[in-house]
PDB file of N, CA and C in Angstrom:
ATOM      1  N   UNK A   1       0.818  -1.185   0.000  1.00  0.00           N
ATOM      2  CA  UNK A   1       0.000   0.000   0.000  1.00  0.00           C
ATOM      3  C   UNK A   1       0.869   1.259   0.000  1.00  0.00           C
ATOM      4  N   UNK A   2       2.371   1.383   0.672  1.00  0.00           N
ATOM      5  CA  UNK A   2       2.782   2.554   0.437  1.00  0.00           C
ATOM      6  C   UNK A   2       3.548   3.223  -0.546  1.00  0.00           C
ATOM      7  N   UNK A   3       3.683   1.460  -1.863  1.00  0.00           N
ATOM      8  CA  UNK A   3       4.203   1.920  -2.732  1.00  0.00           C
ATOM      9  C   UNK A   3       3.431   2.559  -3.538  1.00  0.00           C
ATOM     10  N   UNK A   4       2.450   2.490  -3.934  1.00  0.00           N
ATOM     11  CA  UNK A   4       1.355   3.379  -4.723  1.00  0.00           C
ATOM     12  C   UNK A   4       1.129   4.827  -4.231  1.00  0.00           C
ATOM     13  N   UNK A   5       1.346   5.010  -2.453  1.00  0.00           N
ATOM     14  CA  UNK A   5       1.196   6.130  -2.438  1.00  0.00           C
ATOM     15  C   UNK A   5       2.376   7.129  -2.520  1.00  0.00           C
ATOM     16  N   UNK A   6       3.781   6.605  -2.456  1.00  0.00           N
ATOM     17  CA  UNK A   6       5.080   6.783  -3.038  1.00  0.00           C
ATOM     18  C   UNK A   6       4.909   7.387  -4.637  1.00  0.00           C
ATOM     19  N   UNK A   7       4.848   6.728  -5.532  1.00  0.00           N
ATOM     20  CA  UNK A   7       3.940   6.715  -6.731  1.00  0.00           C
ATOM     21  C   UNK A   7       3.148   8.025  -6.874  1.00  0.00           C
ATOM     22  N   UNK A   8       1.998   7.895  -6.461  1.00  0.00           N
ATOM     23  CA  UNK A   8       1.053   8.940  -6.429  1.00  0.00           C
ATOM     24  C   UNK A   8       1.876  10.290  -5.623  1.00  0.00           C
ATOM     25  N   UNK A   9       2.425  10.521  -4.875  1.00  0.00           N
ATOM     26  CA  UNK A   9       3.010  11.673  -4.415  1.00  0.00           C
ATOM     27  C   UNK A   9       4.422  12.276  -5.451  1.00  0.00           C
ATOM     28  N   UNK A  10       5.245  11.102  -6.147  1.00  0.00           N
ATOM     29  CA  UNK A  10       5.974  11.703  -7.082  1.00  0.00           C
ATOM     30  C   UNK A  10       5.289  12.000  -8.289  1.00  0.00           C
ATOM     31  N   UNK A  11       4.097  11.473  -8.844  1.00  0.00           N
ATOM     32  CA  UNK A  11       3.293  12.129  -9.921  1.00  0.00           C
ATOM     33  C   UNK A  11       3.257  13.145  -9.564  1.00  0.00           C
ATOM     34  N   UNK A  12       2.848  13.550  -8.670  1.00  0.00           N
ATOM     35  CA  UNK A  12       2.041  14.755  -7.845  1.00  0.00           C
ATOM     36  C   UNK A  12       3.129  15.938  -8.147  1.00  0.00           C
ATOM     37  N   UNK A  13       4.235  15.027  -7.634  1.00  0.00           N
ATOM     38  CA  UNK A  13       5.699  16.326  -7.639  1.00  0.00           C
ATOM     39  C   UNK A  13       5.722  16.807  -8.589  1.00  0.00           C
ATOM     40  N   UNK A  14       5.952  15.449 -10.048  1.00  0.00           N
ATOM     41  CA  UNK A  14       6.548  15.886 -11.148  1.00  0.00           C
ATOM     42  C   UNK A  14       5.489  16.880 -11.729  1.00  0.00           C
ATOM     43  N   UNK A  15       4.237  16.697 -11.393  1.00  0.00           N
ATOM     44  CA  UNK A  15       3.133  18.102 -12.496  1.00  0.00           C
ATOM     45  C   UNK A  15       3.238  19.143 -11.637  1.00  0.00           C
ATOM     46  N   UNK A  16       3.740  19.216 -10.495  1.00  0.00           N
ATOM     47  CA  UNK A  16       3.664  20.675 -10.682  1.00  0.00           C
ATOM     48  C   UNK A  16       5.489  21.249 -10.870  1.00  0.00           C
ATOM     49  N   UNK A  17       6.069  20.456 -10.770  1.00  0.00           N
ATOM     50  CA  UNK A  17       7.465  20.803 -11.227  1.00  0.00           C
ATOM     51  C   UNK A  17       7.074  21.117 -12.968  1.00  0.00           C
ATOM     52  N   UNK A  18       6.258  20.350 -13.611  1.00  0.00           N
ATOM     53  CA  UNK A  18       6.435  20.630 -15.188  1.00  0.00           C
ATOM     54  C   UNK A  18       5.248  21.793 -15.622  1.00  0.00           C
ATOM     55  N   UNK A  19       4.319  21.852 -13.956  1.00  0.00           N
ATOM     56  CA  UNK A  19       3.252  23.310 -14.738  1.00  0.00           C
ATOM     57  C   UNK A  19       4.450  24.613 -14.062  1.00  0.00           C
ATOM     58  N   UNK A  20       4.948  24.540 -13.376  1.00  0.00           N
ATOM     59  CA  UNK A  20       6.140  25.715 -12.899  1.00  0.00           C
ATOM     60  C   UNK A  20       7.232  25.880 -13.842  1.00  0.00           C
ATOM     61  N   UNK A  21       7.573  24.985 -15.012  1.00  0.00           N
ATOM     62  CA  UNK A  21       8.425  24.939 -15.677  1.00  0.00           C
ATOM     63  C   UNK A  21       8.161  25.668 -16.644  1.00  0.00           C
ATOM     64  N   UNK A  22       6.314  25.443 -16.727  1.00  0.00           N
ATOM     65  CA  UNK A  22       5.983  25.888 -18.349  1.00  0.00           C
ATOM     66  C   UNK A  22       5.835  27.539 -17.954  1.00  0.00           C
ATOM     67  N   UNK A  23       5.886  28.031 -16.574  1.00  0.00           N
ATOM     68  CA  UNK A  23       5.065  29.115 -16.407  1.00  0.00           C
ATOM     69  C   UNK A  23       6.703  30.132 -16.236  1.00  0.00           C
ATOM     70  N   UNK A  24       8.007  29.034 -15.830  1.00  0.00           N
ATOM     71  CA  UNK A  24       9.170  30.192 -15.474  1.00  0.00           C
ATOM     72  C   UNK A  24       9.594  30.817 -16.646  1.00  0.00           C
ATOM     73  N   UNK A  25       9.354  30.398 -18.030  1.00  0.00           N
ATOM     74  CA  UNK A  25      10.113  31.424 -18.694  1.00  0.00           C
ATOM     75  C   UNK A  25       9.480  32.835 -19.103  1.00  0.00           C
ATOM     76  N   UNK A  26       7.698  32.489 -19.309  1.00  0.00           N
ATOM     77  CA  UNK A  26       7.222  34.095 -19.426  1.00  0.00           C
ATOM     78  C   UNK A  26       7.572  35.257 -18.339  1.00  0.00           C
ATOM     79  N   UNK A  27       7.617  34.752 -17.113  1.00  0.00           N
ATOM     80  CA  UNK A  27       8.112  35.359 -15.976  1.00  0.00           C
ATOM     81  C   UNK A  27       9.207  36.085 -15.766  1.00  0.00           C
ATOM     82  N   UNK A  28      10.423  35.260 -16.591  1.00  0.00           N
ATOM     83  CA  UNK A  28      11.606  35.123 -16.380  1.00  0.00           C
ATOM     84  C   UNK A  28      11.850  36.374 -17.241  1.00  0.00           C
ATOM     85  N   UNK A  29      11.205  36.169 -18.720  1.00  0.00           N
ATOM     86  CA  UNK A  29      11.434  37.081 -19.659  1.00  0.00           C
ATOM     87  C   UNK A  29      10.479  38.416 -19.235  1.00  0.00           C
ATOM     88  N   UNK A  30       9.736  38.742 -18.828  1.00  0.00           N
ATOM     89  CA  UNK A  30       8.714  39.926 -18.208  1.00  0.00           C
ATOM     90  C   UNK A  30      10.006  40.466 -17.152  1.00  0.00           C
ATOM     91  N   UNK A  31      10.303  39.637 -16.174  1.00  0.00           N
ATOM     92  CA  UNK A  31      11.644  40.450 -15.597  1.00  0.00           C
ATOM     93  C   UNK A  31      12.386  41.187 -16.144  1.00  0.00           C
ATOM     94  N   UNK A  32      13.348  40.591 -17.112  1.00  0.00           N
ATOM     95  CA  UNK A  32      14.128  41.235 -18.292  1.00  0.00           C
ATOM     96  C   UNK A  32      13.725  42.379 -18.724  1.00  0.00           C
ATOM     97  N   UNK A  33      12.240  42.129 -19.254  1.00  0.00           N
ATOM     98  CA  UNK A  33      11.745  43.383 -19.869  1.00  0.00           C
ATOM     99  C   UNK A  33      11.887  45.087 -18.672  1.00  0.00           C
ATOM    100  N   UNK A  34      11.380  43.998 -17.912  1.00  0.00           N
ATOM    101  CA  UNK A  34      11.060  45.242 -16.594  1.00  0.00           C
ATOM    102  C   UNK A  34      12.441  45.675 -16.361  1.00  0.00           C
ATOM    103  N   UNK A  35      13.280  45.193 -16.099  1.00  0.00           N
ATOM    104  CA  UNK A  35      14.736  46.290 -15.714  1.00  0.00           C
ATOM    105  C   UNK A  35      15.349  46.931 -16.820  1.00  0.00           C
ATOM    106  N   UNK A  36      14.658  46.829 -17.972  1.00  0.00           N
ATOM    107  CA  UNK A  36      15.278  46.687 -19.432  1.00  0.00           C
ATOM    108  C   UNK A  36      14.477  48.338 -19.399  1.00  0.00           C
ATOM    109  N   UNK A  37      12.903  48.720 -18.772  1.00  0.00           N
ATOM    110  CA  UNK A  37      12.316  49.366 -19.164  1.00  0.00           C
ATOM    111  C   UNK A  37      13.096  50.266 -17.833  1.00  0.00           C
ATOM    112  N   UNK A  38      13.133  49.990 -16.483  1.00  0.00           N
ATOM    113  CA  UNK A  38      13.663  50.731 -15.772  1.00  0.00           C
ATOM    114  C   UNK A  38      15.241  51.597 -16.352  1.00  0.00           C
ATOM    115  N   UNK A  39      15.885  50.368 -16.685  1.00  0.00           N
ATOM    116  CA  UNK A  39      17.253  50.769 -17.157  1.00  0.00           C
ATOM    117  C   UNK A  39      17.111  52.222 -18.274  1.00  0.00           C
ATOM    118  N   UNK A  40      16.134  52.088 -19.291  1.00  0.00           N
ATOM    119  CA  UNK A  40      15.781  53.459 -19.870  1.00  0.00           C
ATOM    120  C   UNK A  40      15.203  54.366 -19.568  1.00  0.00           C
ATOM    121  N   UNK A  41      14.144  54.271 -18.387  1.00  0.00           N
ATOM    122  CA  UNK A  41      13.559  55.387 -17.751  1.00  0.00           C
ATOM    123  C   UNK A  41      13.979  56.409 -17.105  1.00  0.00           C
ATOM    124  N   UNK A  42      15.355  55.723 -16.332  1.00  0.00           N
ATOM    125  CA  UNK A  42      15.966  56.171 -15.836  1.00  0.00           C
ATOM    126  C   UNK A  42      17.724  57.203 -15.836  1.00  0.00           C
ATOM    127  N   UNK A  43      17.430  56.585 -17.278  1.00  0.00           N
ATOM    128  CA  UNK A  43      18.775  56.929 -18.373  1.00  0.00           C
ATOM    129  C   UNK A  43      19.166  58.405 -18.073  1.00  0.00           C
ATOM    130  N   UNK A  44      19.530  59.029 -17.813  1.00  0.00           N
ATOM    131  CA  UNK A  44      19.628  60.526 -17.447  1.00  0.00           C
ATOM    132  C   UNK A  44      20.504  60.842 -19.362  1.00  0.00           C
ATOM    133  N   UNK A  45      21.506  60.090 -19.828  1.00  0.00           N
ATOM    134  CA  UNK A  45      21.059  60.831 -21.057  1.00  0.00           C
ATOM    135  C   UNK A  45      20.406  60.797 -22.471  1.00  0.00           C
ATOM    136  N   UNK A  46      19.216  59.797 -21.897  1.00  0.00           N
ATOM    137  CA  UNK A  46      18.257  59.541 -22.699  1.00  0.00           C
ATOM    138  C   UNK A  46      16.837  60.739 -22.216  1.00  0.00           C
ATOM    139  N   UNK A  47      17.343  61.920 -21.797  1.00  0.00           N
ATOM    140  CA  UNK A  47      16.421  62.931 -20.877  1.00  0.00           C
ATOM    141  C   UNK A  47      15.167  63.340 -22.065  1.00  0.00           C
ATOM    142  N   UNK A  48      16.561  63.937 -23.188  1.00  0.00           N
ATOM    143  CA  UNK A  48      15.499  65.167 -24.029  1.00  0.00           C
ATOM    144  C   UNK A  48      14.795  64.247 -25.324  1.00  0.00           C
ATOM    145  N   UNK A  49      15.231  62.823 -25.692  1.00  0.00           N
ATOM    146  CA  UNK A  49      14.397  62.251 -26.215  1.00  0.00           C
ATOM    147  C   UNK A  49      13.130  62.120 -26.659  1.00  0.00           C
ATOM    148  N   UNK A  50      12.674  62.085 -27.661  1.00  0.00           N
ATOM    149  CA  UNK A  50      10.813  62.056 -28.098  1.00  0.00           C
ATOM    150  C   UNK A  50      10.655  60.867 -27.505  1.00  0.00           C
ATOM    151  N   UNK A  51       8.988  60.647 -27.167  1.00  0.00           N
ATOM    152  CA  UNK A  51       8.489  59.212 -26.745  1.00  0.00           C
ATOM    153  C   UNK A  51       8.496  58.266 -27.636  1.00  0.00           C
ATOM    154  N   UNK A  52       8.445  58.360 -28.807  1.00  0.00           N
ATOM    155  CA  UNK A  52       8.492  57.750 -29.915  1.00  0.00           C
ATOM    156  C   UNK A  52       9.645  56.880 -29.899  1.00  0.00           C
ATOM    157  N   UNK A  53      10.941  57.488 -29.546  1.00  0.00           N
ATOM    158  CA  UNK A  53      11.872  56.876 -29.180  1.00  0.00           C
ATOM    159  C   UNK A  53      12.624  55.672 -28.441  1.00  0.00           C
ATOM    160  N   UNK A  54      11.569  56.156 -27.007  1.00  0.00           N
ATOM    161  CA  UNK A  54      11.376  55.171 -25.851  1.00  0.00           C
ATOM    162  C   UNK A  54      10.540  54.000 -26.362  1.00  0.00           C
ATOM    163  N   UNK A  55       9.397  54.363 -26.667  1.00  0.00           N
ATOM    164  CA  UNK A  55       8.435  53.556 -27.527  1.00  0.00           C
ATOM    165  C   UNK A  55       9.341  52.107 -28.126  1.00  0.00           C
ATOM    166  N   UNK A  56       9.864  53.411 -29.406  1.00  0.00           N
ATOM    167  CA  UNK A  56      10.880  52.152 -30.126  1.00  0.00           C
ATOM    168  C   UNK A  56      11.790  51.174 -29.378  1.00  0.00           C
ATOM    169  N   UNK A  57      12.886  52.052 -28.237  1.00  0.00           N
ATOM    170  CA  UNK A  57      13.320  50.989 -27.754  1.00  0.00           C
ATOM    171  C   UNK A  57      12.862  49.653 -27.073  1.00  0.00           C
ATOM    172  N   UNK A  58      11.635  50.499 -26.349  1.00  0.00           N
ATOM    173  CA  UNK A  58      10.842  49.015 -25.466  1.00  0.00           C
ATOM    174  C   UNK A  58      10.162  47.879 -26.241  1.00  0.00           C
ATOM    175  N   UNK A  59       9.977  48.753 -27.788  1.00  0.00           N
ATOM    176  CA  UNK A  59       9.031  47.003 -28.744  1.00  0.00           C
ATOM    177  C   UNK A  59      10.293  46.595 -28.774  1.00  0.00           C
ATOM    178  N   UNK A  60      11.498  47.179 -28.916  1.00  0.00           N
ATOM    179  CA  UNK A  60      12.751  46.388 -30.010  1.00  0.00           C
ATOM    180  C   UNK A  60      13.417  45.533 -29.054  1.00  0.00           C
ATOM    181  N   UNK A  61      13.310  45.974 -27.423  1.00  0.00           N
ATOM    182  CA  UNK A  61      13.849  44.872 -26.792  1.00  0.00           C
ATOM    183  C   UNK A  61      12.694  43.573 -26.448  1.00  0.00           C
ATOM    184  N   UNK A  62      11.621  43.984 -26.353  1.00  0.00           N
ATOM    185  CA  UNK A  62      10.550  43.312 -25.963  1.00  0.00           C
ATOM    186  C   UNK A  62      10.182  42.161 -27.590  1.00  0.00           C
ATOM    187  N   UNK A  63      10.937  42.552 -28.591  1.00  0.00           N
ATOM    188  CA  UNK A  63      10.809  41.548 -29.815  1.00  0.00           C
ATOM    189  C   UNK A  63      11.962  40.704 -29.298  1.00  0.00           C
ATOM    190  N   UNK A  64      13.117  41.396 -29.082  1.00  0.00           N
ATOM    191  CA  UNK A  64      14.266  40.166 -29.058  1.00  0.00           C
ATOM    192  C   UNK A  64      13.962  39.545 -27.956  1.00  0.00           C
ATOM    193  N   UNK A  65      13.483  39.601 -26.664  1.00  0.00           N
ATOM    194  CA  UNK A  65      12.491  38.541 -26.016  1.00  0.00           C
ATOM    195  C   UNK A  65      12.102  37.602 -26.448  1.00  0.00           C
ATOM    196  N   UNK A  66      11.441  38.381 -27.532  1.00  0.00           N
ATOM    197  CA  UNK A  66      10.048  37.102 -27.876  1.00  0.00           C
ATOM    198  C   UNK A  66       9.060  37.464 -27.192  1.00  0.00           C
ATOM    199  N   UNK A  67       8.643  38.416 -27.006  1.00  0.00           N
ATOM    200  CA  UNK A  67       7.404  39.186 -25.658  1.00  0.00           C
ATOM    201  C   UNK A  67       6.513  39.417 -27.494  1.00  0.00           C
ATOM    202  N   UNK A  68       5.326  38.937 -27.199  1.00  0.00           N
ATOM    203  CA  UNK A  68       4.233  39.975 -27.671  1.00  0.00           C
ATOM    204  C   UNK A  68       3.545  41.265 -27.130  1.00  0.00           C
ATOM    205  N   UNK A  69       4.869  42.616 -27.694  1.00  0.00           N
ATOM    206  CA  UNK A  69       3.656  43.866 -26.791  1.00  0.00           C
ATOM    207  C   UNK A  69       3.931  44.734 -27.882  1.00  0.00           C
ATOM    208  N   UNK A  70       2.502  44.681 -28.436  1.00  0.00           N
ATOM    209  CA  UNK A  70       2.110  45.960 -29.758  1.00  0.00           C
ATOM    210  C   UNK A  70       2.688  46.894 -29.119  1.00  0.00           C
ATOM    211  N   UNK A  71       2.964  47.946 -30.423  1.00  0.00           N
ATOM    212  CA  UNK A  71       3.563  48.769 -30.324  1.00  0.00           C
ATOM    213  C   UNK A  71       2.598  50.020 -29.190  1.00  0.00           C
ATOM    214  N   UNK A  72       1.253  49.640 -29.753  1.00  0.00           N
ATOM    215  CA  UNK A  72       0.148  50.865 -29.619  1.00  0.00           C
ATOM    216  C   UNK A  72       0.346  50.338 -27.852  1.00  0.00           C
ATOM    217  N   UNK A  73       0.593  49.321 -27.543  1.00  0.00           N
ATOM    218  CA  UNK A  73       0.416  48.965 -25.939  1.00  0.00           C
ATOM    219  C   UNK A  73       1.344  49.590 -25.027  1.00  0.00           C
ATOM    220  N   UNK A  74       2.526  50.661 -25.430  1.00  0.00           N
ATOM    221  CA  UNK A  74       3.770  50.965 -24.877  1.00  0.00           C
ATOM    222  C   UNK A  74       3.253  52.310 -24.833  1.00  0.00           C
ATOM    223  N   UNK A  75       2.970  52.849 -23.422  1.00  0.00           N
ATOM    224  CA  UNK A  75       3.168  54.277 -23.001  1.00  0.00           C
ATOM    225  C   UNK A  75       4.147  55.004 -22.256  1.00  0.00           C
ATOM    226  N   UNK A  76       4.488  56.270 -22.957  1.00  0.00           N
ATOM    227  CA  UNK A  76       5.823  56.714 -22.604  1.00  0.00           C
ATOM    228  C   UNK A  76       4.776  57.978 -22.371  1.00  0.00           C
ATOM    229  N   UNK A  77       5.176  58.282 -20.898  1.00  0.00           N
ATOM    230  CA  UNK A  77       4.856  60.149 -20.049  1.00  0.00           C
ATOM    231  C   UNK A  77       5.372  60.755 -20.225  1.00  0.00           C
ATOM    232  N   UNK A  78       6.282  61.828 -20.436  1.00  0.00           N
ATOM    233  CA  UNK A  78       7.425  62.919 -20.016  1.00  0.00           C
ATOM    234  C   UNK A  78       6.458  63.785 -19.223  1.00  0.00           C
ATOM    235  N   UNK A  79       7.440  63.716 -18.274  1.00  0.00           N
ATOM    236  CA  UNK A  79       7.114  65.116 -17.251  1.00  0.00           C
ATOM    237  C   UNK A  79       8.239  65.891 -17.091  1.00  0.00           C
ATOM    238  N   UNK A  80       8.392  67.454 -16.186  1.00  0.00           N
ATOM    239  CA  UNK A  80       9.222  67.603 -15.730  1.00  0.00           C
ATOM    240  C   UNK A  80      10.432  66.806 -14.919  1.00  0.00           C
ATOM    241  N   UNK A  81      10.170  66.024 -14.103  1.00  0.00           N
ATOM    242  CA  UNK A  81      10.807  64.819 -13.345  1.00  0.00           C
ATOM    243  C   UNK A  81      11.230  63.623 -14.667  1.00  0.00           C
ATOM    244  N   UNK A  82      10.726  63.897 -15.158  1.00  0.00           N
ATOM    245  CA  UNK A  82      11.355  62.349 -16.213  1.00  0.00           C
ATOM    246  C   UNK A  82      10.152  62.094 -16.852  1.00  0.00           C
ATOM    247  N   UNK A  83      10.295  61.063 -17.199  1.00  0.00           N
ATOM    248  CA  UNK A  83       9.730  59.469 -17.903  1.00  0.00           C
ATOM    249  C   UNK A  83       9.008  58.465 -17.140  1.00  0.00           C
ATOM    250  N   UNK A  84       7.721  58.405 -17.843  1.00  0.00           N
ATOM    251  CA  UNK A  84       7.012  56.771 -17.385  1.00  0.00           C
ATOM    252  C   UNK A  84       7.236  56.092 -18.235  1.00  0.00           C
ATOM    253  N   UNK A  85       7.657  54.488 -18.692  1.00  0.00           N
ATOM    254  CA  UNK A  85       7.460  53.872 -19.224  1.00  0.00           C
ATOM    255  C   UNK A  85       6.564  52.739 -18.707  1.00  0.00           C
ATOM    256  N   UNK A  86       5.476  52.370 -19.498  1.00  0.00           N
ATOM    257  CA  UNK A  86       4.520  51.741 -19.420  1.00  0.00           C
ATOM    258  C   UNK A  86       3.913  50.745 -20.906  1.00  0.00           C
ATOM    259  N   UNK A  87       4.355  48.762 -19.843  1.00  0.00           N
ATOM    260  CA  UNK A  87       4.010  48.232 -21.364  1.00  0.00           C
ATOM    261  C   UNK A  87       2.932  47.641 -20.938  1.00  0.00           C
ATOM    262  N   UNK A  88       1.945  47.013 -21.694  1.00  0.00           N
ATOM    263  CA  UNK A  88       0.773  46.152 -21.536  1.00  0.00           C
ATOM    264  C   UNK A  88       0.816  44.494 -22.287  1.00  0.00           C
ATOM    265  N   UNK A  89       0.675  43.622 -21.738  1.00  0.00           N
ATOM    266  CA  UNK A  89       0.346  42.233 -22.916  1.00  0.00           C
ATOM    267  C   UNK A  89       0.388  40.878 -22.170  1.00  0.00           C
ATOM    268  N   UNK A  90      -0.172  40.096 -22.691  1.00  0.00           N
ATOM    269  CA  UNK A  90      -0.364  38.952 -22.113  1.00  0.00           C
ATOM    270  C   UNK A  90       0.596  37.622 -22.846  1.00  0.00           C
ATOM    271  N   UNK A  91       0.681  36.688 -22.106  1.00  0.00           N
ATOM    272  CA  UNK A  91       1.885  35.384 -23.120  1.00  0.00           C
ATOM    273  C   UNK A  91       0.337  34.314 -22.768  1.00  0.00           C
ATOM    274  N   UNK A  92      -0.031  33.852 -23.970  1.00  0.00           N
ATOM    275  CA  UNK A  92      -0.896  32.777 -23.411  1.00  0.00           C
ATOM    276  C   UNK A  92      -0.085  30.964 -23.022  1.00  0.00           C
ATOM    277  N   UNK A  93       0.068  30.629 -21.842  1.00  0.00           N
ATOM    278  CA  UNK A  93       0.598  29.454 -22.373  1.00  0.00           C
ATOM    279  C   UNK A  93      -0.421  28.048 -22.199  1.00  0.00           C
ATOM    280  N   UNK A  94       0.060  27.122 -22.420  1.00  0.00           N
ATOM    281  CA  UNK A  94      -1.188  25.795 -22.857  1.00  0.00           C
ATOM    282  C   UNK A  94      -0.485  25.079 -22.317  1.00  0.00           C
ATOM    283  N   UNK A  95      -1.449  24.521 -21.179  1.00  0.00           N
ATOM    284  CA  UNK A  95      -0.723  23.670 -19.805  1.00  0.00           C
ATOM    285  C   UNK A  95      -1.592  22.206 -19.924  1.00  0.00           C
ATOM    286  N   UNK A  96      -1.976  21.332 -20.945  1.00  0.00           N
ATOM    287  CA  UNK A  96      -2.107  20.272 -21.719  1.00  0.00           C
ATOM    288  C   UNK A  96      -3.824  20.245 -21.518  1.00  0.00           C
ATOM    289  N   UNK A  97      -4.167  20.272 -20.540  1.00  0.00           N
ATOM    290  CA  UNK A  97      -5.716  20.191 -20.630  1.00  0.00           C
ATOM    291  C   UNK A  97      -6.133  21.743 -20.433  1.00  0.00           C
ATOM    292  N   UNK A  98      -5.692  22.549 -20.201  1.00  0.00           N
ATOM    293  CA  UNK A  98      -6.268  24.166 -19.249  1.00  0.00           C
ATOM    294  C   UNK A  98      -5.191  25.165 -19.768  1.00  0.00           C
ATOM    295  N   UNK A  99      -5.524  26.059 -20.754  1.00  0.00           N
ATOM    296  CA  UNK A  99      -5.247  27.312 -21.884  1.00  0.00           C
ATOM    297  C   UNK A  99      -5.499  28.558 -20.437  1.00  0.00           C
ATOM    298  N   UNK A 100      -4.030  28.886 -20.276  1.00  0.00           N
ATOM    299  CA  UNK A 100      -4.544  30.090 -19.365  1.00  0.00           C
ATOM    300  C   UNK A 100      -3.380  31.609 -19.899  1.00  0.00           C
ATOM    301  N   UNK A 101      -3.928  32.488 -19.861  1.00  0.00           N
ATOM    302  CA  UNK A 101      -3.534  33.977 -20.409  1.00  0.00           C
ATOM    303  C   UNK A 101      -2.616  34.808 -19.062  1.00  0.00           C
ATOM    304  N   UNK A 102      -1.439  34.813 -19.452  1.00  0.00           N
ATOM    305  CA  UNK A 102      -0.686  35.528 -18.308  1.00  0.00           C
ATOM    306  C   UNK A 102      -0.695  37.122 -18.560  1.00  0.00           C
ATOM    307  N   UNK A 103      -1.223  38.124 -17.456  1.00  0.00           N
ATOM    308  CA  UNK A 103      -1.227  39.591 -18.379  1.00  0.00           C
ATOM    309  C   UNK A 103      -0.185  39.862 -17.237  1.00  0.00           C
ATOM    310  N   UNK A 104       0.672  41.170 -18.405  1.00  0.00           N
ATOM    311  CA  UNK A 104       1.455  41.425 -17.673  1.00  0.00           C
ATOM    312  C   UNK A 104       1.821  42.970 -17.969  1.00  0.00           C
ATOM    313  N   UNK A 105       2.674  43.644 -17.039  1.00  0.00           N
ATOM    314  CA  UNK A 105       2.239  44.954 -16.941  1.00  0.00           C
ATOM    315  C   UNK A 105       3.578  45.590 -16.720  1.00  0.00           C
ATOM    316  N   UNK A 106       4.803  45.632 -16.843  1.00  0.00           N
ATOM    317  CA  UNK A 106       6.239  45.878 -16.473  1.00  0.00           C
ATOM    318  C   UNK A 106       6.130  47.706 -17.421  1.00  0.00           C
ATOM    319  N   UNK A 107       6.558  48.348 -15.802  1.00  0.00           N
ATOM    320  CA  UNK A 107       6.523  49.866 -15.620  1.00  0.00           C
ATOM    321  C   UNK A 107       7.704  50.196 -14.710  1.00  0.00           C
ATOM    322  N   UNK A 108       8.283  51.824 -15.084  1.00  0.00           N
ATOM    323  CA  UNK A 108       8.542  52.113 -14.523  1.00  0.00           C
ATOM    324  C   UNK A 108       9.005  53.646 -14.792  1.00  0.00           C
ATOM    325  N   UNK A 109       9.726  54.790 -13.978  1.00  0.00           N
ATOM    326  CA  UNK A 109      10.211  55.839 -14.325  1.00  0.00           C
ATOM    327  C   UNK A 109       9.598  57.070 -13.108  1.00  0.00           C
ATOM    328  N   UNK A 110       9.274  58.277 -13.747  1.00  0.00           N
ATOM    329  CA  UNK A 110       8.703  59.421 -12.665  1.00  0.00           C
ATOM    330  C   UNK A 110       7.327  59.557 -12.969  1.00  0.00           C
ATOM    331  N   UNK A 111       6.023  59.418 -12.923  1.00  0.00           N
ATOM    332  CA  UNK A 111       5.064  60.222 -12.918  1.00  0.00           C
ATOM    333  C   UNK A 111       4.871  61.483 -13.126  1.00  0.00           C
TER     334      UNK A 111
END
């Protein structure tokens, strides 16, 4: 009897070791993005820049990712104080029976 439940507790392990597996790289890569977006917000001589600019940089790193975030989804603020950068988008991933949508939101800069 306790080999089955031996059994049944390493099944147990291995799915959620392989649904955590499927879920670390969107995560992993949304990090990236996020210090990627801080790292320019914060750029002191990226100051007098158009948003258009910022814009561009955040799709162009967010493509070499592999991130899906439209362009139209990337908001750039200027204020006196600086820069907001702000992206929007979701990674859908497919976890064999259950399709679930990760949204994700990586910001940062002055208000």
């Amino acid at each position: 009897m306790a080999r089955w439940r031996l059994a049944a507790g390493i099944a147990v392990l291995l799915a959620l070791a392989g649904f955590c597996g499927l879920l670390f790289r969107p995560y992993l890569q949304n990090w990236r993005l996020q210090q990627y977006i801080e790292q320019v917000a914060f750029d002191v001589s990226r100051k007098g820049q158009d948003p258009a600019v910022y814009t561009a940089a955040v799709a162009d790193q967010a493509s070499r990712l592999g991130l899906p975030v439209p362009v139209d989804h990337i908001r750039v603020t200027k204020s006196e104080g600086g820069v907001f950068i702000e992206a929007r988008y979701f990674v859908r991933v497919d976890l064999l029976v259950y399709t679930v949508d990760l949204h994700f939101r990586p910001a940062a800069g002055v208000r």
